[in-house]
N, C-alpha and C. Protein backbone atom coordinates (compact mmCIF):
# COMPACT_ATOMS: atom_id res chain seq x y z
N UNK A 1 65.28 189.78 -49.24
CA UNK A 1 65.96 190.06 -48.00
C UNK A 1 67.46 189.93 -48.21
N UNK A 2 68.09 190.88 -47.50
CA UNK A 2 69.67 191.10 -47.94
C UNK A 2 69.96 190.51 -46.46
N UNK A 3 71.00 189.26 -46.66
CA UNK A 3 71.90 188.65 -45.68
C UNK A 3 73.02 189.61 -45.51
N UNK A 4 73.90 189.51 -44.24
CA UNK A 4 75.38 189.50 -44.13
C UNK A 4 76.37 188.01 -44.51
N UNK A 5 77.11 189.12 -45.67
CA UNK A 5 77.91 187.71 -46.58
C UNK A 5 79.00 186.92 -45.96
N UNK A 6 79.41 187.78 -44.73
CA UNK A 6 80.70 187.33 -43.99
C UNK A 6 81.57 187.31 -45.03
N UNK A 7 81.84 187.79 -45.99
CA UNK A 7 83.36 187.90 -46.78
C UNK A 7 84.17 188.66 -46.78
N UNK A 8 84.52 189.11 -45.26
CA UNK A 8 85.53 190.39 -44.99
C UNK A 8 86.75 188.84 -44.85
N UNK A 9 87.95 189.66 -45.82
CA UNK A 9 88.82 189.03 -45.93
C UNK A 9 89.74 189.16 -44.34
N UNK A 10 91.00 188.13 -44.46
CA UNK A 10 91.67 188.38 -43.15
C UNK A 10 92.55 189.41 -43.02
N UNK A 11 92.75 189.90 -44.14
CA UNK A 11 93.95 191.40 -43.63
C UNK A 11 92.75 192.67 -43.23
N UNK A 12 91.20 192.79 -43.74
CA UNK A 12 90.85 193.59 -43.31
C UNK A 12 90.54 193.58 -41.78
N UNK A 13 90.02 192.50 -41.22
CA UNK A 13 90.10 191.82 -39.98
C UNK A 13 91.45 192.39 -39.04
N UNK A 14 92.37 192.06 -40.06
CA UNK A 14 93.86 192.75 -38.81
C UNK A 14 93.80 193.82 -39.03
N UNK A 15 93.45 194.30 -39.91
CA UNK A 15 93.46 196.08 -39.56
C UNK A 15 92.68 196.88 -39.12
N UNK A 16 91.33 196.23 -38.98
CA UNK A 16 90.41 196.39 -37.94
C UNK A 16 90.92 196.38 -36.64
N UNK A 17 91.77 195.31 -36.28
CA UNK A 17 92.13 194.88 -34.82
C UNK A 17 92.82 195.48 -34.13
N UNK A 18 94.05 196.23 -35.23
CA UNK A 18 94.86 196.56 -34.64
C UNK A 18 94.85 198.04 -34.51
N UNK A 19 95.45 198.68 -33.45
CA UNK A 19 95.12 200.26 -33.42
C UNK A 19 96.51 200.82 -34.24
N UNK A 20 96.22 201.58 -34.14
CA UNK A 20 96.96 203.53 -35.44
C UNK A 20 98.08 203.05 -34.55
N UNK A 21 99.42 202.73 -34.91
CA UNK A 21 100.68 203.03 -34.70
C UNK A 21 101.14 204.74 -34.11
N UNK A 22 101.75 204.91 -32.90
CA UNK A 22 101.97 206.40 -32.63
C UNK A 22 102.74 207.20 -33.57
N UNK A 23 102.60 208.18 -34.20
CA UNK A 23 103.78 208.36 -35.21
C UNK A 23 105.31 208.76 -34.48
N UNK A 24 106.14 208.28 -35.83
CA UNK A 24 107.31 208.42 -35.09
C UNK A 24 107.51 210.19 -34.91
N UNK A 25 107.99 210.48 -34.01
CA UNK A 25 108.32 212.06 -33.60
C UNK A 25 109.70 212.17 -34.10
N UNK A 26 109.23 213.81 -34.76
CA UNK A 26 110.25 214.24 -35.82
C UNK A 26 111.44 214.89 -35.04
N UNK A 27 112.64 214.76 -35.61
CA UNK A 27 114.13 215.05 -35.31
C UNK A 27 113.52 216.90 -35.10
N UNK A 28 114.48 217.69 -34.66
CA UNK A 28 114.79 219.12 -34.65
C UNK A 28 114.69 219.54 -36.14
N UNK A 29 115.40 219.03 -36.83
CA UNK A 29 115.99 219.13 -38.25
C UNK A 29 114.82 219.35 -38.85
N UNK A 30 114.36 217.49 -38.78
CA UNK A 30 113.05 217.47 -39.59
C UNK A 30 112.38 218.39 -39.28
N UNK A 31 111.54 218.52 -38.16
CA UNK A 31 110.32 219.24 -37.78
C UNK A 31 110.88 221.39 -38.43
N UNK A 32 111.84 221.28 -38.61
CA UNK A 32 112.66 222.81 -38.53
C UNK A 32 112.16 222.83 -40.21
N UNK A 33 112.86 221.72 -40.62
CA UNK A 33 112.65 222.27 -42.51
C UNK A 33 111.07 221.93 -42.73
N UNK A 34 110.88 220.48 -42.43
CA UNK A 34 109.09 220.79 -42.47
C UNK A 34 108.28 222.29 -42.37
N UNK A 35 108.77 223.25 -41.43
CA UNK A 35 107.96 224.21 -41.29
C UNK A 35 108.36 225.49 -41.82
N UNK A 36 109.77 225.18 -42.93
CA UNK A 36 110.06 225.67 -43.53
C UNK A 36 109.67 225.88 -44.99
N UNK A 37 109.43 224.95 -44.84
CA UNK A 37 108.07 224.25 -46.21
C UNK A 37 106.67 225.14 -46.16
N UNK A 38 106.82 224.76 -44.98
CA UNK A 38 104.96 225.14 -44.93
C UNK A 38 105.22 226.72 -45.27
N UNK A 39 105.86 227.63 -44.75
CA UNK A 39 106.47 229.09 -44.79
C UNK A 39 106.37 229.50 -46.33
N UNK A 40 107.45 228.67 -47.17
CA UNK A 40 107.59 228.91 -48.24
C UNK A 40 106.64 228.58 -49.14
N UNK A 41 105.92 227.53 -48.78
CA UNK A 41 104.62 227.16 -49.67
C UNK A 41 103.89 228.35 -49.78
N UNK A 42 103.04 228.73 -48.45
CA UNK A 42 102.35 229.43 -47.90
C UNK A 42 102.70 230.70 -48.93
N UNK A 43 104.12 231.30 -49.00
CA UNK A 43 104.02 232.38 -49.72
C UNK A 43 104.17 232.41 -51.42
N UNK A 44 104.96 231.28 -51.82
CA UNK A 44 104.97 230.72 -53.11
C UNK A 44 103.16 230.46 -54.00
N UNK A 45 102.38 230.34 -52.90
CA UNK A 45 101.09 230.21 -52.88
C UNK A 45 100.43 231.49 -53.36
N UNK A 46 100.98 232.39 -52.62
CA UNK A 46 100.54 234.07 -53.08
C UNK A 46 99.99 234.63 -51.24
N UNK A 47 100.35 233.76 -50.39
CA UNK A 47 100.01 233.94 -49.09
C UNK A 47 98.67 234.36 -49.07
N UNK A 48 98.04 235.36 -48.21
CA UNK A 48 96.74 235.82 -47.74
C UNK A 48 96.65 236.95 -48.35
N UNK A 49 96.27 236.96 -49.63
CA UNK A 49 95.79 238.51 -49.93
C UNK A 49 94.23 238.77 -50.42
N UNK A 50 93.18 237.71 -49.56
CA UNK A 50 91.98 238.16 -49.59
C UNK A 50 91.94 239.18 -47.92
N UNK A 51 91.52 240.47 -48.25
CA UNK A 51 91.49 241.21 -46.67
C UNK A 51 89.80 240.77 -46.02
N UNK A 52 89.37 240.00 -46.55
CA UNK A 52 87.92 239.63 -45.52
C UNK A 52 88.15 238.65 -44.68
N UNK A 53 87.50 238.69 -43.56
CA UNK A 53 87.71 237.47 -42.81
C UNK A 53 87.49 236.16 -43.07
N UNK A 54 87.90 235.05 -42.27
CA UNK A 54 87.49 233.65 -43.27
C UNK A 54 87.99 233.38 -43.82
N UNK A 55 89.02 233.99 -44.82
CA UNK A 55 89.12 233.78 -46.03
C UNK A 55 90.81 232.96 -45.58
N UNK A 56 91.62 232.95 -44.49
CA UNK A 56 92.75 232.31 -44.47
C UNK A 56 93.02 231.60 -43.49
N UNK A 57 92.08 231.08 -43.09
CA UNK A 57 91.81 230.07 -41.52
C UNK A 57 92.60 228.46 -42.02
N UNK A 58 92.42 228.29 -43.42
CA UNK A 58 93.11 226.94 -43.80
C UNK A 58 94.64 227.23 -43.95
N UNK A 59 95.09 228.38 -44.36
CA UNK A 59 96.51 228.93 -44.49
C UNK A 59 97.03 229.00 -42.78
N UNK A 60 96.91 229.25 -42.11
CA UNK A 60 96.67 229.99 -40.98
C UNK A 60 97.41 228.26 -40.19
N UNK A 61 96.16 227.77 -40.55
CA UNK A 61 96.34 226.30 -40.20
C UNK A 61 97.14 225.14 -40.42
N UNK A 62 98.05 225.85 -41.66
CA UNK A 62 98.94 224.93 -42.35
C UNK A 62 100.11 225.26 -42.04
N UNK A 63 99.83 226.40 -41.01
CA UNK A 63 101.13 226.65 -40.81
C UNK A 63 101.37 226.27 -39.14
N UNK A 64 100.66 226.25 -38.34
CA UNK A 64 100.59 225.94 -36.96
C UNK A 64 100.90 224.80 -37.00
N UNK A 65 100.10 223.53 -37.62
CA UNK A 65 100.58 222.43 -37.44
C UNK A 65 102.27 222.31 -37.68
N UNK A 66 102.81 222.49 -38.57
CA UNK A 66 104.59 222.43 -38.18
C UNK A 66 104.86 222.69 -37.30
N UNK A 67 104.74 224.01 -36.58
CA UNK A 67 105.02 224.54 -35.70
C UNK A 67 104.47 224.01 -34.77
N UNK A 68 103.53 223.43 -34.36
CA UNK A 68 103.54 222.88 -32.92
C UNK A 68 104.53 221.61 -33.23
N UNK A 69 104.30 221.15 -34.61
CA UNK A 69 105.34 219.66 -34.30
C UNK A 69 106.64 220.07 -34.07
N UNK A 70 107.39 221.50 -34.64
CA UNK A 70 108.69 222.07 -34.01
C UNK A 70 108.89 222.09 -32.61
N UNK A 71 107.40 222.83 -32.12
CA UNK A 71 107.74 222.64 -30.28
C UNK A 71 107.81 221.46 -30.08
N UNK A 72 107.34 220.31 -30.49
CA UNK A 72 107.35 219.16 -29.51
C UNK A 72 108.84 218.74 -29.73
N UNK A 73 109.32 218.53 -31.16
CA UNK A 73 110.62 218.66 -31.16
C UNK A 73 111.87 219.04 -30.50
N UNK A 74 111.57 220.25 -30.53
CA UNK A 74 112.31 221.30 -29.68
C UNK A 74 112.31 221.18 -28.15
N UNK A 75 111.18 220.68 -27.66
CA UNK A 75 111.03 220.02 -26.04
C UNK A 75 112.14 219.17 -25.74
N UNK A 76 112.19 218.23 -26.85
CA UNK A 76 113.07 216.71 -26.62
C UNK A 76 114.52 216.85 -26.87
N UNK A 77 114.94 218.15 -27.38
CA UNK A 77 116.24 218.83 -28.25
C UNK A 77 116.98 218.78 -26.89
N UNK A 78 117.92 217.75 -26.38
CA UNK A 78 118.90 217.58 -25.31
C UNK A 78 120.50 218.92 -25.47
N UNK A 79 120.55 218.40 -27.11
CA UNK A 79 121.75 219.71 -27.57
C UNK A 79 121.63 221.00 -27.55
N UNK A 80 120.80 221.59 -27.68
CA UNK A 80 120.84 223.11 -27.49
C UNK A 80 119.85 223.29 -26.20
N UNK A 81 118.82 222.59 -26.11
CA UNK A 81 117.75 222.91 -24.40
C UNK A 81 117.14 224.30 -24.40
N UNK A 82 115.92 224.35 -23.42
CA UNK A 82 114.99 225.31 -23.23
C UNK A 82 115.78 227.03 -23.90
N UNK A 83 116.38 227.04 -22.85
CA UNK A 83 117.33 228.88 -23.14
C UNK A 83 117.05 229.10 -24.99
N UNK A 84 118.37 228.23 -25.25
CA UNK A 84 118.37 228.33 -27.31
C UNK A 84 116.73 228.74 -27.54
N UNK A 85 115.97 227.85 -27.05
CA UNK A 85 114.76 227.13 -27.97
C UNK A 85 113.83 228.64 -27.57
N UNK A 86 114.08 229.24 -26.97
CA UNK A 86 113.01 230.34 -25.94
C UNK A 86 112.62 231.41 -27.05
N UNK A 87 113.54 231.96 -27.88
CA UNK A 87 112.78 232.70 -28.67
C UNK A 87 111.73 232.28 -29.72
N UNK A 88 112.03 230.95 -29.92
CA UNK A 88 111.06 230.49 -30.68
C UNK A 88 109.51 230.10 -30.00
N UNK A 89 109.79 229.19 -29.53
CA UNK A 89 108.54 229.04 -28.48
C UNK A 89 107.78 230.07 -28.17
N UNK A 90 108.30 231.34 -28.07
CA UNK A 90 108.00 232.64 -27.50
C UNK A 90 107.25 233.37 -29.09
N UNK A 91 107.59 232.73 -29.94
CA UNK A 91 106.80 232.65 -31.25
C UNK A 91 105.64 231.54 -31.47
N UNK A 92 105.77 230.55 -31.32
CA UNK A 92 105.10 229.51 -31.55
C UNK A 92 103.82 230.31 -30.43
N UNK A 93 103.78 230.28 -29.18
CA UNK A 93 102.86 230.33 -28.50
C UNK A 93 102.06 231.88 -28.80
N UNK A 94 102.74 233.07 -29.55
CA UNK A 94 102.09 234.02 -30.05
C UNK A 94 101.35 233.79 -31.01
N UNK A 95 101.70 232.55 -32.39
CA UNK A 95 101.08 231.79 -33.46
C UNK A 95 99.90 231.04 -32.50
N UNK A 96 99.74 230.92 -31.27
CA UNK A 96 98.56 229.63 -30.96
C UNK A 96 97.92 230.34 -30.66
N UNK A 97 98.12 231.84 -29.77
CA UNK A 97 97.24 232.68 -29.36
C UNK A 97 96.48 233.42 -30.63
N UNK A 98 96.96 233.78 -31.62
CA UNK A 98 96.20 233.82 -32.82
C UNK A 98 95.33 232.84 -33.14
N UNK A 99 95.49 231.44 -33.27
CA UNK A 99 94.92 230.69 -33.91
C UNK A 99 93.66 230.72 -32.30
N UNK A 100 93.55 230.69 -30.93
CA UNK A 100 92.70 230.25 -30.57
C UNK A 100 92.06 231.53 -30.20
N UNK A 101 92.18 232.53 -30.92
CA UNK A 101 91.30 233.78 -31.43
C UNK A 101 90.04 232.87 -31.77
N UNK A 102 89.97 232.14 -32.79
CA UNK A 102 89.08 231.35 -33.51
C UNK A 102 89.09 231.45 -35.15
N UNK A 103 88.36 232.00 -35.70
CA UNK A 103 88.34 232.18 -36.98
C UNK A 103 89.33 233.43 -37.36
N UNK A 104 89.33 233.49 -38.62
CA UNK A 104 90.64 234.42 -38.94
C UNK A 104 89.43 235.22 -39.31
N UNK A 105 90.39 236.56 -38.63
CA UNK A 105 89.60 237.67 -38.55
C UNK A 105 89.52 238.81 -39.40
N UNK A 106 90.15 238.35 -40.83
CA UNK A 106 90.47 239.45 -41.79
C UNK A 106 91.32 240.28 -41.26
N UNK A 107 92.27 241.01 -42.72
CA UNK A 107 92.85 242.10 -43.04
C UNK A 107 93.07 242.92 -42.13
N UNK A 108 91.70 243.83 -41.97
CA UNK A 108 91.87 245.36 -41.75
C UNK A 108 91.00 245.04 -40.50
N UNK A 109 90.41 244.16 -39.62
CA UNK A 109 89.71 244.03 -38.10
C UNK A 109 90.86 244.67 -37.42
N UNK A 110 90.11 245.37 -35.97
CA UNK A 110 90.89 245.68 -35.07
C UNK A 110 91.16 244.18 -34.38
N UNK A 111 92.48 244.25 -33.99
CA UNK A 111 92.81 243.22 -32.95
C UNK A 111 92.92 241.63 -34.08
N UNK A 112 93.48 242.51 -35.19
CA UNK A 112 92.88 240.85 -36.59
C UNK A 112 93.88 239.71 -35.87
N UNK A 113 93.64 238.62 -36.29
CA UNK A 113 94.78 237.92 -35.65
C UNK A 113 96.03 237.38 -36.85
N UNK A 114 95.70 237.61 -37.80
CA UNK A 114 96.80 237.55 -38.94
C UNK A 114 98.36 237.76 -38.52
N UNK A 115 98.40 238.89 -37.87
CA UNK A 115 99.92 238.99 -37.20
C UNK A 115 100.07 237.97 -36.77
N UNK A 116 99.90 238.07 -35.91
CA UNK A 116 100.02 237.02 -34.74
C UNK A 116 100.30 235.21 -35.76
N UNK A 117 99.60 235.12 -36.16
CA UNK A 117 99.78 234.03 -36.86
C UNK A 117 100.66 234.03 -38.08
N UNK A 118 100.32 234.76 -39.34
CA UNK A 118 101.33 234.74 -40.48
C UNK A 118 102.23 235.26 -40.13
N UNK A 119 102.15 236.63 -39.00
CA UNK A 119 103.47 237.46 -39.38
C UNK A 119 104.44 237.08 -38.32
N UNK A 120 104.13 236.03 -37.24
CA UNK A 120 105.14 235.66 -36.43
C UNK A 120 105.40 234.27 -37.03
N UNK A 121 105.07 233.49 -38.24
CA UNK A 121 105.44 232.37 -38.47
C UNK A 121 106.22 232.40 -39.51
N UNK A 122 106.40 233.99 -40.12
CA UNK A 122 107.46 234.08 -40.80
C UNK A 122 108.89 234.86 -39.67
N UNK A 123 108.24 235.21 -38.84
CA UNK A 123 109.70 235.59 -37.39
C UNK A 123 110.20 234.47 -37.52
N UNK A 124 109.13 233.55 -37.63
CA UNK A 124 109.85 232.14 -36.87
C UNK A 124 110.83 231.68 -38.22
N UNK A 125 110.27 231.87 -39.39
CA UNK A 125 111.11 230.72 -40.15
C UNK A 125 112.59 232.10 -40.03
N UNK A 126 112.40 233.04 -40.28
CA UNK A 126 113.55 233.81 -40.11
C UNK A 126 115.10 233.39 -38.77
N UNK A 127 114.34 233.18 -37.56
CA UNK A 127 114.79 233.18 -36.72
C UNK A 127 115.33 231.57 -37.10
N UNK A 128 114.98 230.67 -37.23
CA UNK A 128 115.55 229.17 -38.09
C UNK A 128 116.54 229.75 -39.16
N UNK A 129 116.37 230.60 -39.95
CA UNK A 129 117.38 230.64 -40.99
C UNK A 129 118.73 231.00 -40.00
N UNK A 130 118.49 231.97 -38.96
CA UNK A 130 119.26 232.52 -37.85
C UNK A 130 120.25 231.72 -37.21
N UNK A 131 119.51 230.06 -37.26
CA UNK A 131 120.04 229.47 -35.82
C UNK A 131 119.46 228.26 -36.75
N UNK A 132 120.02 227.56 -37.04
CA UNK A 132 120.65 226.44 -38.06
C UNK A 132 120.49 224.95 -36.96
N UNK A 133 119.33 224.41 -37.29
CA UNK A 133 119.13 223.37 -36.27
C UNK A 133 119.98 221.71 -37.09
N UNK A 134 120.81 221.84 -38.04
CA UNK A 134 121.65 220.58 -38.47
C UNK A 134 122.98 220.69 -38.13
């Protein structure tokens, strides 16, 4: 018969106890080159050149996450405010409407959502090279 040994030490105990710290929320700057990263990775990578569907839902995905952390950014941005921030957002939310298409819909589908997602998340890093958030 197997007992419980009780030998959970005391730091695992506090980190049990204690909950996930909120993360700290990223500057304009940060959140701007972060998703400038993801852009350049993304194509340094060789971008999406399988045309079947499926095949770029993790790409797709690596790139939204910056970009929503840019909007939240960009919400809190007191120096430039909503107006500046509008063409982007006006990107970001064309990138979400792609992504809650659902799965990536390949290449050559009617209505694919690839635009919408890769090809406005390179508008977006363009429009950043445009308008210099440091």
């Amino acid at each position: 018969m197997a007992a419980a040994s009780g030998c959970s030490s005391p730091s695992d105990e506090d980190t049990a106890a204690k909950p996930a710290g909120k993360a700290k929320a990223l500057s304009v700057a940060e959140a701007a080159t972060t998703f400038q990263h993801a852009v350049t990775k993304f194509d340094e990578d060789g971008g999406c050149i399988e045309q079947e569907p499926g095949m770029c839902g993790e790409q797709m995905q690596a790139l939204m996450e910056p970009a929503r952390d840019l909007r939240k950014a960009a919400n809190t941005d007191k120096s430039a405010g909503a107006e500046f921030w509008s063409p982007a957002y006006a990107l970001i939310d064309t990138m979400e409407d792609g992504i809650t298409v659902g799965e990536d819909q390949g290449a050559t589908a009617v209505g694919t959502n690839r635009p919408d997602v890769l090809g406005s998340a390179h508008k977006l890093s363009d429009w950043l090279d445009e308008h210099p958030t440091t």
